[in-house]
PDB file of N, CA and C in Angstrom:
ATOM      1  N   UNK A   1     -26.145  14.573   0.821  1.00  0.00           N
ATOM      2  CA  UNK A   1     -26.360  13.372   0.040  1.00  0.00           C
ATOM      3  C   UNK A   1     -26.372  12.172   0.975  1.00  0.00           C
ATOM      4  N   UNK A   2     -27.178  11.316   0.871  1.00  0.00           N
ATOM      5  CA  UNK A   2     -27.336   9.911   1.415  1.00  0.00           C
ATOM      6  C   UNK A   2     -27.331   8.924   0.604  1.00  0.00           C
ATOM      7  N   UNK A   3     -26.305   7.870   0.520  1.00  0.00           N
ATOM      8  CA  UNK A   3     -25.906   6.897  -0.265  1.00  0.00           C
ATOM      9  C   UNK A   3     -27.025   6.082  -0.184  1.00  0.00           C
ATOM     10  N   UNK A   4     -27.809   5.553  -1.088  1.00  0.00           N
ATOM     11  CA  UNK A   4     -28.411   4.258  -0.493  1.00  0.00           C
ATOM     12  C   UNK A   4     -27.932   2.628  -1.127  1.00  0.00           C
ATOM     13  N   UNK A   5     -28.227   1.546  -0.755  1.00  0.00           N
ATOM     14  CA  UNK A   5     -27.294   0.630  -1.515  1.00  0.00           C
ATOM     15  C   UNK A   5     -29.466  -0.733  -1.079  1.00  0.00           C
ATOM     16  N   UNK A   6     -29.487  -0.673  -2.760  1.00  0.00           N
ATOM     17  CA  UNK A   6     -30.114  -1.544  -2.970  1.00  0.00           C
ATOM     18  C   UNK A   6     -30.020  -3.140  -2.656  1.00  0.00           C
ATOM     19  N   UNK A   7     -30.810  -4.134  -1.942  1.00  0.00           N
ATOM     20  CA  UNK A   7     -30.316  -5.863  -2.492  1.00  0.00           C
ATOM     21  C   UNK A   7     -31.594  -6.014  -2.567  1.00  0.00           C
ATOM     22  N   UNK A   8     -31.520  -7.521  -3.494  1.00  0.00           N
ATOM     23  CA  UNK A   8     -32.490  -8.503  -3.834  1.00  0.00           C
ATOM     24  C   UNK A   8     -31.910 -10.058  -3.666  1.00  0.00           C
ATOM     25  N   UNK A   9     -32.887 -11.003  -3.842  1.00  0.00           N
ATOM     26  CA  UNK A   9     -32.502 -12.320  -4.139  1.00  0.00           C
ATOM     27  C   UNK A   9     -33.661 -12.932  -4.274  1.00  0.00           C
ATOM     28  N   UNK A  10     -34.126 -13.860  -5.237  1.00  0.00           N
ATOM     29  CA  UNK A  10     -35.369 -14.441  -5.064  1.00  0.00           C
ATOM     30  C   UNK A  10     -35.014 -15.525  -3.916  1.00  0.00           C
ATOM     31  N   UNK A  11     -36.458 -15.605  -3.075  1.00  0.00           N
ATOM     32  CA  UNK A  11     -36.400 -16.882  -2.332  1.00  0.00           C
ATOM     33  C   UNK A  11     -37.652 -17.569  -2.571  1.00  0.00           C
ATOM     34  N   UNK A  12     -37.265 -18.887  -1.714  1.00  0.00           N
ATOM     35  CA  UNK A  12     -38.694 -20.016  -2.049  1.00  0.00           C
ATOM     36  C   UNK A  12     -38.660 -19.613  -0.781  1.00  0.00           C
ATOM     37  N   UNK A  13     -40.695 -19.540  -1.023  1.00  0.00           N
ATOM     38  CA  UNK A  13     -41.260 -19.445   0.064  1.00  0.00           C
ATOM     39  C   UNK A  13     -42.246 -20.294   0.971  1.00  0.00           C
ATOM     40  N   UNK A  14     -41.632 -21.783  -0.096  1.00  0.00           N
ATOM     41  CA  UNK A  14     -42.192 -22.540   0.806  1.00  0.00           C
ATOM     42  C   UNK A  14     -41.596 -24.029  -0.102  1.00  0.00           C
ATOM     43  N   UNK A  15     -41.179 -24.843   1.113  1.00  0.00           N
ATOM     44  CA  UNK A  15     -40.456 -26.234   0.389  1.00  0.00           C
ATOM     45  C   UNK A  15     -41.693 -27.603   0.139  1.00  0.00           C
ATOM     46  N   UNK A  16     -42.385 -26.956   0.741  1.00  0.00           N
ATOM     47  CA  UNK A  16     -43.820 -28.246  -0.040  1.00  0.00           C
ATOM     48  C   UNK A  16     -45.033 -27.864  -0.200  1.00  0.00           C
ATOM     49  N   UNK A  17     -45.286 -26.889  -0.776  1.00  0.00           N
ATOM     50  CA  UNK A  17     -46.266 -26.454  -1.846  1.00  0.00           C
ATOM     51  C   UNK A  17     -45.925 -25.982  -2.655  1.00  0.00           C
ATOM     52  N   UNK A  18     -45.089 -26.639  -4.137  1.00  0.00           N
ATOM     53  CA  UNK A  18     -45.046 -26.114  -5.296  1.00  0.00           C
ATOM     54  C   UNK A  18     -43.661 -25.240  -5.254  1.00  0.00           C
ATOM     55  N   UNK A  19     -43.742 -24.461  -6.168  1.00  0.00           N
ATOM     56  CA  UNK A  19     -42.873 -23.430  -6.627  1.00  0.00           C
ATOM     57  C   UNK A  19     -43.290 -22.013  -5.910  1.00  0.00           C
ATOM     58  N   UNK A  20     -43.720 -21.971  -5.104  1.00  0.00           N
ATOM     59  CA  UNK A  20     -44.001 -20.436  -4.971  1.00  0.00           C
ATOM     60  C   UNK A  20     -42.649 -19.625  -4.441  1.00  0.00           C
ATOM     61  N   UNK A  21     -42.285 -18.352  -4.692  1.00  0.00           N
ATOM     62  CA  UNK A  21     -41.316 -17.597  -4.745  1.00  0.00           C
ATOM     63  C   UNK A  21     -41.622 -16.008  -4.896  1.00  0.00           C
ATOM     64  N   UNK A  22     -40.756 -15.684  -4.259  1.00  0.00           N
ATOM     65  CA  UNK A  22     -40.920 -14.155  -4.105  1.00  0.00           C
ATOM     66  C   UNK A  22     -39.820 -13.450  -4.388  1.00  0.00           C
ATOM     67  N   UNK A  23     -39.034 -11.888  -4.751  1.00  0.00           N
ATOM     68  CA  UNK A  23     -38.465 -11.422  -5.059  1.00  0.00           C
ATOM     69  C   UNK A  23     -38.236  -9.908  -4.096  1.00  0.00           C
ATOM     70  N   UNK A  24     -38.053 -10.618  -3.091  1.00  0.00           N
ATOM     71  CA  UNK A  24     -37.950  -8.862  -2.154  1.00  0.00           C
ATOM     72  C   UNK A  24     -37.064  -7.532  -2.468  1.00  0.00           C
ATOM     73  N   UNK A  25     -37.138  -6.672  -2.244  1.00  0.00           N
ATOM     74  CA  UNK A  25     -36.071  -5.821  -2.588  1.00  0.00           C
ATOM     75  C   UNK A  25     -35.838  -5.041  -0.926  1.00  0.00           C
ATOM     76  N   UNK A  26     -34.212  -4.918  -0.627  1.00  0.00           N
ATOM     77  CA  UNK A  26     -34.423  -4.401   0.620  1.00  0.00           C
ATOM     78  C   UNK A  26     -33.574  -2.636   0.597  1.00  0.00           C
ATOM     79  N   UNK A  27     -33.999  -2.393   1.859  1.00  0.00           N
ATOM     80  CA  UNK A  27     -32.975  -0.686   1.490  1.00  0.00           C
ATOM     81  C   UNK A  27     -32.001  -0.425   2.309  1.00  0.00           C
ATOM     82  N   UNK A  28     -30.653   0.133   2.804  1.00  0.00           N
ATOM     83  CA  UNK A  28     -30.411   0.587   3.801  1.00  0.00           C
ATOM     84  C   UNK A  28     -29.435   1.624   3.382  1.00  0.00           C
ATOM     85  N   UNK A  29     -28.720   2.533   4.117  1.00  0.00           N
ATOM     86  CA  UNK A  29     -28.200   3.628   3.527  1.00  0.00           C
ATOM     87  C   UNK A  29     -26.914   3.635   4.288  1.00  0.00           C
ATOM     88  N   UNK A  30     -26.046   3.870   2.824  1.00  0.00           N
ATOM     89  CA  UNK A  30     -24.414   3.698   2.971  1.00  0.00           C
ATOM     90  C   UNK A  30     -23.626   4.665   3.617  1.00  0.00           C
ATOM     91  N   UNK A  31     -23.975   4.777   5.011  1.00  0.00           N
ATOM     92  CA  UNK A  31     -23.227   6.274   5.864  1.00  0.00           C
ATOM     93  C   UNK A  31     -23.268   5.195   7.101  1.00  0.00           C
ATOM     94  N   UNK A  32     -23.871   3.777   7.254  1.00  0.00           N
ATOM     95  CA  UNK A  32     -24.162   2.694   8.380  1.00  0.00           C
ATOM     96  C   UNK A  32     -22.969   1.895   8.208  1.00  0.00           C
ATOM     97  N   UNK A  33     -22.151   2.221   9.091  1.00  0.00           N
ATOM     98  CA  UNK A  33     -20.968   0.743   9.266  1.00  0.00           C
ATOM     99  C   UNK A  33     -21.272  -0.246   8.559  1.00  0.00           C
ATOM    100  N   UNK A  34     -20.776  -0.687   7.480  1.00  0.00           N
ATOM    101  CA  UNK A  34     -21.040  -2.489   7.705  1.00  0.00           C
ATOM    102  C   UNK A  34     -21.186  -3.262   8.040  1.00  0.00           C
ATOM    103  N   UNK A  35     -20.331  -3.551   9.028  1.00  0.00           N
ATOM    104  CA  UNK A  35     -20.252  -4.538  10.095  1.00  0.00           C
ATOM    105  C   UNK A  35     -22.078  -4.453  11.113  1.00  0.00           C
ATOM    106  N   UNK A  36     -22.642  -3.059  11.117  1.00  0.00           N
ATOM    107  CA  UNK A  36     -23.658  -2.549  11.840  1.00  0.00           C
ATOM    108  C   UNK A  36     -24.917  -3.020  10.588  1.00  0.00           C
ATOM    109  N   UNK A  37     -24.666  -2.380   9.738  1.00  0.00           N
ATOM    110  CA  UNK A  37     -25.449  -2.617   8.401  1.00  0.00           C
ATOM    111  C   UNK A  37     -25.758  -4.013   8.214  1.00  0.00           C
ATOM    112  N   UNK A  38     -24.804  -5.314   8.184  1.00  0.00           N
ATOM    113  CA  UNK A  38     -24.898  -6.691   8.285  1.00  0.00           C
ATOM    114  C   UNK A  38     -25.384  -7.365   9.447  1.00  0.00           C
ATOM    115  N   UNK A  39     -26.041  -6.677  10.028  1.00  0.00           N
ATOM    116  CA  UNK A  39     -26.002  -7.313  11.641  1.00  0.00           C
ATOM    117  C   UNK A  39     -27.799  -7.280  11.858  1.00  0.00           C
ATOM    118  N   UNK A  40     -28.295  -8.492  11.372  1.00  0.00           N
ATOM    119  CA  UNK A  40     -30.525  -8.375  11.623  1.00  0.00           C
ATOM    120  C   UNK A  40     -30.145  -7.479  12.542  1.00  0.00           C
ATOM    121  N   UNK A  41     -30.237  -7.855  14.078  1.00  0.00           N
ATOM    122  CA  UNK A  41     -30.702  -7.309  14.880  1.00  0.00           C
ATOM    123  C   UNK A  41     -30.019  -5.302  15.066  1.00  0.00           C
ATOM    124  N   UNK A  42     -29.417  -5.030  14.189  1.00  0.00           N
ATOM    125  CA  UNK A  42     -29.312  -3.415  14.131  1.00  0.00           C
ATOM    126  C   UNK A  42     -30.512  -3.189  13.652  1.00  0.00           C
ATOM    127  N   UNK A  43     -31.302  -3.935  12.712  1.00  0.00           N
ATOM    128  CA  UNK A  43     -32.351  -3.501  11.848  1.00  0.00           C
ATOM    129  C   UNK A  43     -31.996  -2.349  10.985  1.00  0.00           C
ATOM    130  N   UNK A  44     -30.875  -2.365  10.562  1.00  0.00           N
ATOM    131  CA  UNK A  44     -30.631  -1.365   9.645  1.00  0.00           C
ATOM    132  C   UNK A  44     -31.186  -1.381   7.892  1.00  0.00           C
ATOM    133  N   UNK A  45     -31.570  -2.657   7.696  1.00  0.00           N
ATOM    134  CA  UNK A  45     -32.423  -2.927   6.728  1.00  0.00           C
ATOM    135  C   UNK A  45     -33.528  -3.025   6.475  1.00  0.00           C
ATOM    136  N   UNK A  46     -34.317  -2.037   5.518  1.00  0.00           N
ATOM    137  CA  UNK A  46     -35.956  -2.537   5.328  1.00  0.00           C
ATOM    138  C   UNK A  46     -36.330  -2.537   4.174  1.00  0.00           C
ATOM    139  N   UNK A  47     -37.368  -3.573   4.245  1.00  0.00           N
ATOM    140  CA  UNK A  47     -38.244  -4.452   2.765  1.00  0.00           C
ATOM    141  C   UNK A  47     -38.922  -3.030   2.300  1.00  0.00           C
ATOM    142  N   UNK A  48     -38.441  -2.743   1.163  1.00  0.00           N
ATOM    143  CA  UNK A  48     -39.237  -1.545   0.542  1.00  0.00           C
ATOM    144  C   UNK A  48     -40.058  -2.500  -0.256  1.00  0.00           C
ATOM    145  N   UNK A  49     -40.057  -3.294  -0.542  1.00  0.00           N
ATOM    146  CA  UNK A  49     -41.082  -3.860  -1.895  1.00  0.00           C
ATOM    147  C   UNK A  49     -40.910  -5.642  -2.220  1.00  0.00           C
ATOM    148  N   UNK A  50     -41.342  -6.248  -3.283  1.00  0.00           N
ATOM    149  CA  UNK A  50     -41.102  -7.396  -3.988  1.00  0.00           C
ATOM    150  C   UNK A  50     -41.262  -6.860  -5.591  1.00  0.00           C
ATOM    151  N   UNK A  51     -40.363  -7.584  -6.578  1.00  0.00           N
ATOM    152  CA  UNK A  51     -40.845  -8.078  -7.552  1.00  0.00           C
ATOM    153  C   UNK A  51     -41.461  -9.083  -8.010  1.00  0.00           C
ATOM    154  N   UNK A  52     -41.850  -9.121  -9.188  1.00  0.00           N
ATOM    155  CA  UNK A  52     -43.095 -10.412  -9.682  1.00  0.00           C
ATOM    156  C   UNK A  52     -42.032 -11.290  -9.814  1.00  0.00           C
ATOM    157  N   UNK A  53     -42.514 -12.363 -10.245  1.00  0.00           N
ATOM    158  CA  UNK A  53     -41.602 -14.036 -10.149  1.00  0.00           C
ATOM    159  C   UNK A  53     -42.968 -14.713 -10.987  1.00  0.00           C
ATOM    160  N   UNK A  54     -42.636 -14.523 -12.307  1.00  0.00           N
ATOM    161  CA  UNK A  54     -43.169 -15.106 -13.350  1.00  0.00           C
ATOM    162  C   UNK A  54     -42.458 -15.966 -14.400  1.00  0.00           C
ATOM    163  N   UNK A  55     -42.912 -17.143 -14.921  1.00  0.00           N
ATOM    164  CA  UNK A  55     -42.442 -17.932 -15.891  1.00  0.00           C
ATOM    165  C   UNK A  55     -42.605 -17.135 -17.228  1.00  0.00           C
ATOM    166  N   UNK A  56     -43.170 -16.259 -17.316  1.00  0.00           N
ATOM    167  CA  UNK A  56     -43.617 -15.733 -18.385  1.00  0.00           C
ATOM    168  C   UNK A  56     -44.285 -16.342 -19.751  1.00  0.00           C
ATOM    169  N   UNK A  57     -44.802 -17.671 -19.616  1.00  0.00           N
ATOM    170  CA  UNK A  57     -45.207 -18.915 -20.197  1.00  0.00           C
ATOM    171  C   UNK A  57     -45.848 -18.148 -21.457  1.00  0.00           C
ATOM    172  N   UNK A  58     -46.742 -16.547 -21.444  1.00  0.00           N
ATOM    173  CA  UNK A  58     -47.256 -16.470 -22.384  1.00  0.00           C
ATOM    174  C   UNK A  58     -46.760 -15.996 -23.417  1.00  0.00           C
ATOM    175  N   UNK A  59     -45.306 -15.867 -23.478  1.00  0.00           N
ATOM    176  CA  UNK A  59     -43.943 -15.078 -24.541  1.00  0.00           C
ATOM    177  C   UNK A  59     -43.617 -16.271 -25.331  1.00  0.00           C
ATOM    178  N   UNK A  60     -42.846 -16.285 -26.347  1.00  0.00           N
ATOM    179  CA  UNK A  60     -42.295 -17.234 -27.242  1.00  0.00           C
ATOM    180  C   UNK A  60     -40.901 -17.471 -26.312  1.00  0.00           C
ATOM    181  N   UNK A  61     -40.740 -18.557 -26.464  1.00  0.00           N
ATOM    182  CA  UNK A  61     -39.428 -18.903 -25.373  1.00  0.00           C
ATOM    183  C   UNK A  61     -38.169 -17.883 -26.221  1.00  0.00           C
ATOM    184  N   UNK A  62     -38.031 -17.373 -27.452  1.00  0.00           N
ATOM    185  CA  UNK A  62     -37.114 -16.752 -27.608  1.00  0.00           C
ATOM    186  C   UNK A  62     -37.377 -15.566 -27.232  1.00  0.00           C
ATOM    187  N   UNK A  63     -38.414 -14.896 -26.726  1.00  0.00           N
ATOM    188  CA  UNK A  63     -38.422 -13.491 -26.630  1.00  0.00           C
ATOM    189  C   UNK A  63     -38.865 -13.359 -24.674  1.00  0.00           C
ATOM    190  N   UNK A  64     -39.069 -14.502 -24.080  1.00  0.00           N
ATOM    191  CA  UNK A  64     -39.183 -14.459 -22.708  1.00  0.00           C
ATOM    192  C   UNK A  64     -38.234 -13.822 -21.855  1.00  0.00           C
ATOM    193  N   UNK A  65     -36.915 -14.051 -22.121  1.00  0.00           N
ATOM    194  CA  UNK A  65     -35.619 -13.089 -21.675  1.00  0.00           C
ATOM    195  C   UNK A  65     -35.800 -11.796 -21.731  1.00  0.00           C
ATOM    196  N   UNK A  66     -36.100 -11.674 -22.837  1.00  0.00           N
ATOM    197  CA  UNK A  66     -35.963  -9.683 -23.252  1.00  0.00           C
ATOM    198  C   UNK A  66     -37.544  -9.629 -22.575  1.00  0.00           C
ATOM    199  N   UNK A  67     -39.044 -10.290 -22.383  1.00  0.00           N
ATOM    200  CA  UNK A  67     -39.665  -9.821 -21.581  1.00  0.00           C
ATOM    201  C   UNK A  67     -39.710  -9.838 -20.018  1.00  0.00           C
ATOM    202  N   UNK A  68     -39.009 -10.684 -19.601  1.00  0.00           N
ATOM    203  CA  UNK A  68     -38.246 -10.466 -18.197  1.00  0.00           C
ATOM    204  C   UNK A  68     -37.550  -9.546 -17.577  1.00  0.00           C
ATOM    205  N   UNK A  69     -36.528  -8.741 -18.835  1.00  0.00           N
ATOM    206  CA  UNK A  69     -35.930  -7.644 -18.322  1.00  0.00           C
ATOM    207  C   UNK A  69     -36.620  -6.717 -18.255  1.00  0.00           C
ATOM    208  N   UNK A  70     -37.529  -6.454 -18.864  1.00  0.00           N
ATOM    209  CA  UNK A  70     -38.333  -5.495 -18.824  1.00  0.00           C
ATOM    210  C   UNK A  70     -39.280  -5.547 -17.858  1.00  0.00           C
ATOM    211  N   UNK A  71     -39.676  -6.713 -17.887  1.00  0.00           N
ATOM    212  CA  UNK A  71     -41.009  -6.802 -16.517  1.00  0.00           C
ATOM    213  C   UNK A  71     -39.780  -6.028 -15.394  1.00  0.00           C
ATOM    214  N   UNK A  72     -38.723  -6.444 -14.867  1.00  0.00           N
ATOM    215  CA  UNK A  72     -37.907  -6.065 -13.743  1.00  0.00           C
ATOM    216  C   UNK A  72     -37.770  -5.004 -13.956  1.00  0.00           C
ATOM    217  N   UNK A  73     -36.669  -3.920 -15.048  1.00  0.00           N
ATOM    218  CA  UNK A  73     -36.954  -2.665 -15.196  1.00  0.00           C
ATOM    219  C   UNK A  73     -38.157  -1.509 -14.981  1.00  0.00           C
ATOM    220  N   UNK A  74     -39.495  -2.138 -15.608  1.00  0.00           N
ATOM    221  CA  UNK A  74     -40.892  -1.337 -15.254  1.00  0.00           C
ATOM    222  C   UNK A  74     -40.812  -1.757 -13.788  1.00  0.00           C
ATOM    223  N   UNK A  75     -41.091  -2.881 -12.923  1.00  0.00           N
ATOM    224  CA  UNK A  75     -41.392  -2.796 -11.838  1.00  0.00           C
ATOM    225  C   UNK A  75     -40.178  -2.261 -10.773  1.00  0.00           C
ATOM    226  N   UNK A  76     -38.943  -2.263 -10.715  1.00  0.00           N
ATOM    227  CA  UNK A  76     -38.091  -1.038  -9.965  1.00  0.00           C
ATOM    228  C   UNK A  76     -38.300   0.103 -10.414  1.00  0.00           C
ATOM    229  N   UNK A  77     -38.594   0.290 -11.824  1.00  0.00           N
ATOM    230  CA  UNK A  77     -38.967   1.597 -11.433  1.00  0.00           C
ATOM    231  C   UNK A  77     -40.365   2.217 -10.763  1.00  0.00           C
ATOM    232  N   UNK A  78     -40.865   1.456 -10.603  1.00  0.00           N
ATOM    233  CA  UNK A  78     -42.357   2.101  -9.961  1.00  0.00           C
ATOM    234  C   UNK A  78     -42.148   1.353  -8.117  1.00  0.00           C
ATOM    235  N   UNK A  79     -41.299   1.306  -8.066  1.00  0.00           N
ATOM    236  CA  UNK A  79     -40.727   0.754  -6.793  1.00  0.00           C
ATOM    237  C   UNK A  79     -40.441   1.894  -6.260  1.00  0.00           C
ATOM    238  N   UNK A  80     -39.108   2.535  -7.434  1.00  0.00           N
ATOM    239  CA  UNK A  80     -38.299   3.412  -6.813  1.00  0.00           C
ATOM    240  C   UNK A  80     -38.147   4.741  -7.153  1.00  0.00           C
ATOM    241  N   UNK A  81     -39.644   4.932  -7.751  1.00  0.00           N
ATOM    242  CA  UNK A  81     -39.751   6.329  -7.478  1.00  0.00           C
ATOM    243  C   UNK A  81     -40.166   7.155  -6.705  1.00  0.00           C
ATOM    244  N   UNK A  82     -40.327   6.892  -5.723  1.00  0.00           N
ATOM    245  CA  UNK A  82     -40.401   7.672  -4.363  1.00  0.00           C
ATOM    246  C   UNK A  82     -38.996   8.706  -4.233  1.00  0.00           C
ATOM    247  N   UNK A  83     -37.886   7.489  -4.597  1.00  0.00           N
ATOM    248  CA  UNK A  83     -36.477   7.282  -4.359  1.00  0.00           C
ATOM    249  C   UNK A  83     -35.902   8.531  -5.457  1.00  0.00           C
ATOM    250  N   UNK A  84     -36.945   8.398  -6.231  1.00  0.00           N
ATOM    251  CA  UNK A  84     -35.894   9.310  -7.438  1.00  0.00           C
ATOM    252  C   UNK A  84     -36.871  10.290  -7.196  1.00  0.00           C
ATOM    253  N   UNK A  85     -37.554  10.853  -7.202  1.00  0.00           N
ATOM    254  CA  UNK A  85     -38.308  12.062  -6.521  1.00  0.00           C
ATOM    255  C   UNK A  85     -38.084  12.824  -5.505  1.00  0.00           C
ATOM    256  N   UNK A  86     -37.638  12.316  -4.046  1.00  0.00           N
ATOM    257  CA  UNK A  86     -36.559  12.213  -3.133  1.00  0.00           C
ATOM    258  C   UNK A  86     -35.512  13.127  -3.769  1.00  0.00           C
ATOM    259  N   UNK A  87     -34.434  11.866  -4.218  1.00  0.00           N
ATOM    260  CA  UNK A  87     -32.952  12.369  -4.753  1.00  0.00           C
ATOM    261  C   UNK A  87     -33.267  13.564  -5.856  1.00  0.00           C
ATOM    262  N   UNK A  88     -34.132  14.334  -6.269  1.00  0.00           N
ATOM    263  CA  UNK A  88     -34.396  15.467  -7.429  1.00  0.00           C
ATOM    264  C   UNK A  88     -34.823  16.389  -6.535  1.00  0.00           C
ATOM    265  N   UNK A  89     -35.616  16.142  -5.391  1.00  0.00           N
ATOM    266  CA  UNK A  89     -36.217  17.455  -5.019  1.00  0.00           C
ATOM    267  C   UNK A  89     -35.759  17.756  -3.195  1.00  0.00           C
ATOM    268  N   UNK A  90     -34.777  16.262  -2.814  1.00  0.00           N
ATOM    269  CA  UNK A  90     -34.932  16.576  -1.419  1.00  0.00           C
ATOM    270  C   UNK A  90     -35.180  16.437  -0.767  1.00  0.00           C
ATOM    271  N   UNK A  91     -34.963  15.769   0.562  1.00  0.00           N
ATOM    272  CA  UNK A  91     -36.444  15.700   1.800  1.00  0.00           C
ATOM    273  C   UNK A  91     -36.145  16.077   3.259  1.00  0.00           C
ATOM    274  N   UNK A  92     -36.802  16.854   3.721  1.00  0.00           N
ATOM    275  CA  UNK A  92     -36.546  17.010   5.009  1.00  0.00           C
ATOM    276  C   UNK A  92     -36.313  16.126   6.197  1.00  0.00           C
ATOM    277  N   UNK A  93     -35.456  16.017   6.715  1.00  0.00           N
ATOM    278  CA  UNK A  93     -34.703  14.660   7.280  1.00  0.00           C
ATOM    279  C   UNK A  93     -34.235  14.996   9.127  1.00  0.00           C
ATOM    280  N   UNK A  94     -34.565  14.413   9.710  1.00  0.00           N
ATOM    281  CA  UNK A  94     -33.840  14.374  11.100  1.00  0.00           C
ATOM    282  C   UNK A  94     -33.066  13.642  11.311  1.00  0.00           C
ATOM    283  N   UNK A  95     -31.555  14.376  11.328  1.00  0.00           N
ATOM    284  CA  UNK A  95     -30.366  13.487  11.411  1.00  0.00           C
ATOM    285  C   UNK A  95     -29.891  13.042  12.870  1.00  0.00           C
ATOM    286  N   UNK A  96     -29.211  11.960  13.217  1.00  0.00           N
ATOM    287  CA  UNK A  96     -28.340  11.749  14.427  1.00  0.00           C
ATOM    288  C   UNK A  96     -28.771  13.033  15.421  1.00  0.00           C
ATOM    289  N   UNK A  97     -28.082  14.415  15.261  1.00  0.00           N
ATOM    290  CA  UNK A  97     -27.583  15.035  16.251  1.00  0.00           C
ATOM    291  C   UNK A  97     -28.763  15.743  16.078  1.00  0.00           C
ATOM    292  N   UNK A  98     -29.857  15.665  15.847  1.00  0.00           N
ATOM    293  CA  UNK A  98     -31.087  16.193  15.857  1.00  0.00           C
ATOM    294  C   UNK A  98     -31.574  17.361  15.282  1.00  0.00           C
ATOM    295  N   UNK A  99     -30.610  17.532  14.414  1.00  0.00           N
ATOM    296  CA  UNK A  99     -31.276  18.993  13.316  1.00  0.00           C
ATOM    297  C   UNK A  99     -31.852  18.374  12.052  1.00  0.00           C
ATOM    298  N   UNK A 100     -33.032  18.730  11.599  1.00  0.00           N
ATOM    299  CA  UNK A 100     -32.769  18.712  10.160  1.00  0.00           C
ATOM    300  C   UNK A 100     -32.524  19.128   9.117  1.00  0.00           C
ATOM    301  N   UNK A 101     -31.813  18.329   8.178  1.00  0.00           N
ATOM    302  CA  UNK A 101     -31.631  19.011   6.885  1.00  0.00           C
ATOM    303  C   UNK A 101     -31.896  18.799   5.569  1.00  0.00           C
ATOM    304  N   UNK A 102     -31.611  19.234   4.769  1.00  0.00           N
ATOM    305  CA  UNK A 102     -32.805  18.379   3.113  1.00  0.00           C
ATOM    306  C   UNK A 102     -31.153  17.384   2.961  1.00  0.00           C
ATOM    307  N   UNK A 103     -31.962  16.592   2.671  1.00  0.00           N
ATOM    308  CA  UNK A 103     -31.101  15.135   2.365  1.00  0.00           C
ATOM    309  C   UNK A 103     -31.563  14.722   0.808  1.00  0.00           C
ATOM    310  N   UNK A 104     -30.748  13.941   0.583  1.00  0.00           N
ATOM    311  CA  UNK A 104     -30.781  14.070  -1.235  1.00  0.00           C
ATOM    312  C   UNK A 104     -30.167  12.546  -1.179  1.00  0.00           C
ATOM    313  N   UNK A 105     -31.022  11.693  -1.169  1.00  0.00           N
ATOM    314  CA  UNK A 105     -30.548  10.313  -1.160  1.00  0.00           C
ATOM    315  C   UNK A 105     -30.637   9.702  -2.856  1.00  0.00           C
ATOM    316  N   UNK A 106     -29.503   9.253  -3.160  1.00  0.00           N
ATOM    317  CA  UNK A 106     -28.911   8.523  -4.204  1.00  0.00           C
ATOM    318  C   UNK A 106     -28.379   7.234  -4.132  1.00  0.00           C
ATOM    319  N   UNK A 107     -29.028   6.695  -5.328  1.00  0.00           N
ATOM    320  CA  UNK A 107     -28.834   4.928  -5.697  1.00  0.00           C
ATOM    321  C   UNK A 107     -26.980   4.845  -5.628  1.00  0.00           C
ATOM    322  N   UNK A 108     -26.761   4.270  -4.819  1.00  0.00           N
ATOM    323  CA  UNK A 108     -25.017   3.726  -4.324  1.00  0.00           C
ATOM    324  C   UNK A 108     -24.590   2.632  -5.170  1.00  0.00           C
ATOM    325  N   UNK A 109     -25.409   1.984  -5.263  1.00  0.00           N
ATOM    326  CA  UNK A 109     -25.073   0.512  -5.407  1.00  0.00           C
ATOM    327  C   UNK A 109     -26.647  -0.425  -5.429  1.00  0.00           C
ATOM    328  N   UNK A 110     -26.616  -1.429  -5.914  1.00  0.00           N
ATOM    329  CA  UNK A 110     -27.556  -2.685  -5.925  1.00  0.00           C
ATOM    330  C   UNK A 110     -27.242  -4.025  -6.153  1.00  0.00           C
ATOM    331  N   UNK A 111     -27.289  -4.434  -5.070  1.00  0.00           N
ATOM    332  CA  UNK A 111     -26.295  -5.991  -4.647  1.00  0.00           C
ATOM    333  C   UNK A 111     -27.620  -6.868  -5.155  1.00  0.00           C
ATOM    334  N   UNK A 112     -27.450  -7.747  -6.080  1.00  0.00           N
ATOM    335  CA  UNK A 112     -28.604  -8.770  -6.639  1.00  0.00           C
ATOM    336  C   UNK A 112     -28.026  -9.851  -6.718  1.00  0.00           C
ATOM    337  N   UNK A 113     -28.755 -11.607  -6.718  1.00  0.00           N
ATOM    338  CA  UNK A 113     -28.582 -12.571  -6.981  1.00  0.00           C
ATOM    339  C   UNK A 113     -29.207 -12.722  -8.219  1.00  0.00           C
ATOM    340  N   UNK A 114     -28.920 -12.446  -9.806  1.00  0.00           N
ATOM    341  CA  UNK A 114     -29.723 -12.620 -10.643  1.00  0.00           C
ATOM    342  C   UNK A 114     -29.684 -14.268 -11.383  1.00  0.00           C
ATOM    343  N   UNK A 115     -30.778 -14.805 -11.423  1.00  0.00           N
ATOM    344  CA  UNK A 115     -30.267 -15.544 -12.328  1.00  0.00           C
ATOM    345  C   UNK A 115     -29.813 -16.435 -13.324  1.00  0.00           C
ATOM    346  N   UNK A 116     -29.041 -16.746 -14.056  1.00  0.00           N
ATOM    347  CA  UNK A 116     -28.301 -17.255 -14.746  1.00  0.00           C
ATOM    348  C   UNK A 116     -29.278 -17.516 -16.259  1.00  0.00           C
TER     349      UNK A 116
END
């Protein structure tokens, strides 16, 4: 088994043109020190994807919430099914000490800034 531990945060991607914003999602897997794991230059982290970053202007403002969660739900999951296909069937893996073995990586955790 290989832990993996999801993050996100929306950022602005730019301070003078408008609102534009993006929603990255990153990956790294929980068997990596922390201290190693937190550190750019280990590069122990990588951008598997973005989510959308929509106002959702064309919903009734009471039902824009409940279509937000859902836009996010459909799009991790078509993110992360590689991930859950993987963790069901397995994957042949070259570890550290150079053998491989079927590895079975599972969602650990998902650190998000959602918000409010």
């Amino acid at each position: 088994m290989a832990p993996v531990i999801l993050s996100s945060d929306k950022m602005a991607l730019s301070m003078f043109s408008g609102d534009k914003k993006a929603w990255p999602v990153y990956l790294t897997i929980g068997n990596i020190l922390k201290d190693i794991r937190r550190r750019v230059s280990a590069h122990a982290t990588i951008l598997i994807g973005y989510l959308p970053v929509s106002k959702l202007e064309c919903f009734h403002k009471k039902t824009r919430s409940v279509a937000g969660h859902r836009l996010f739900h459909y799009a991790m999951s078509l993110l992360l099914r590689p991930l859950v296909d993987a963790g069901r069937k397995g994957k042949a893996m070259v570890c550290a000490d150079g053998l491989v073995r079927q590895v079975h990586p599972i969602l650990a955790a998902y650190v998000a800034d959602f918000p409010e």
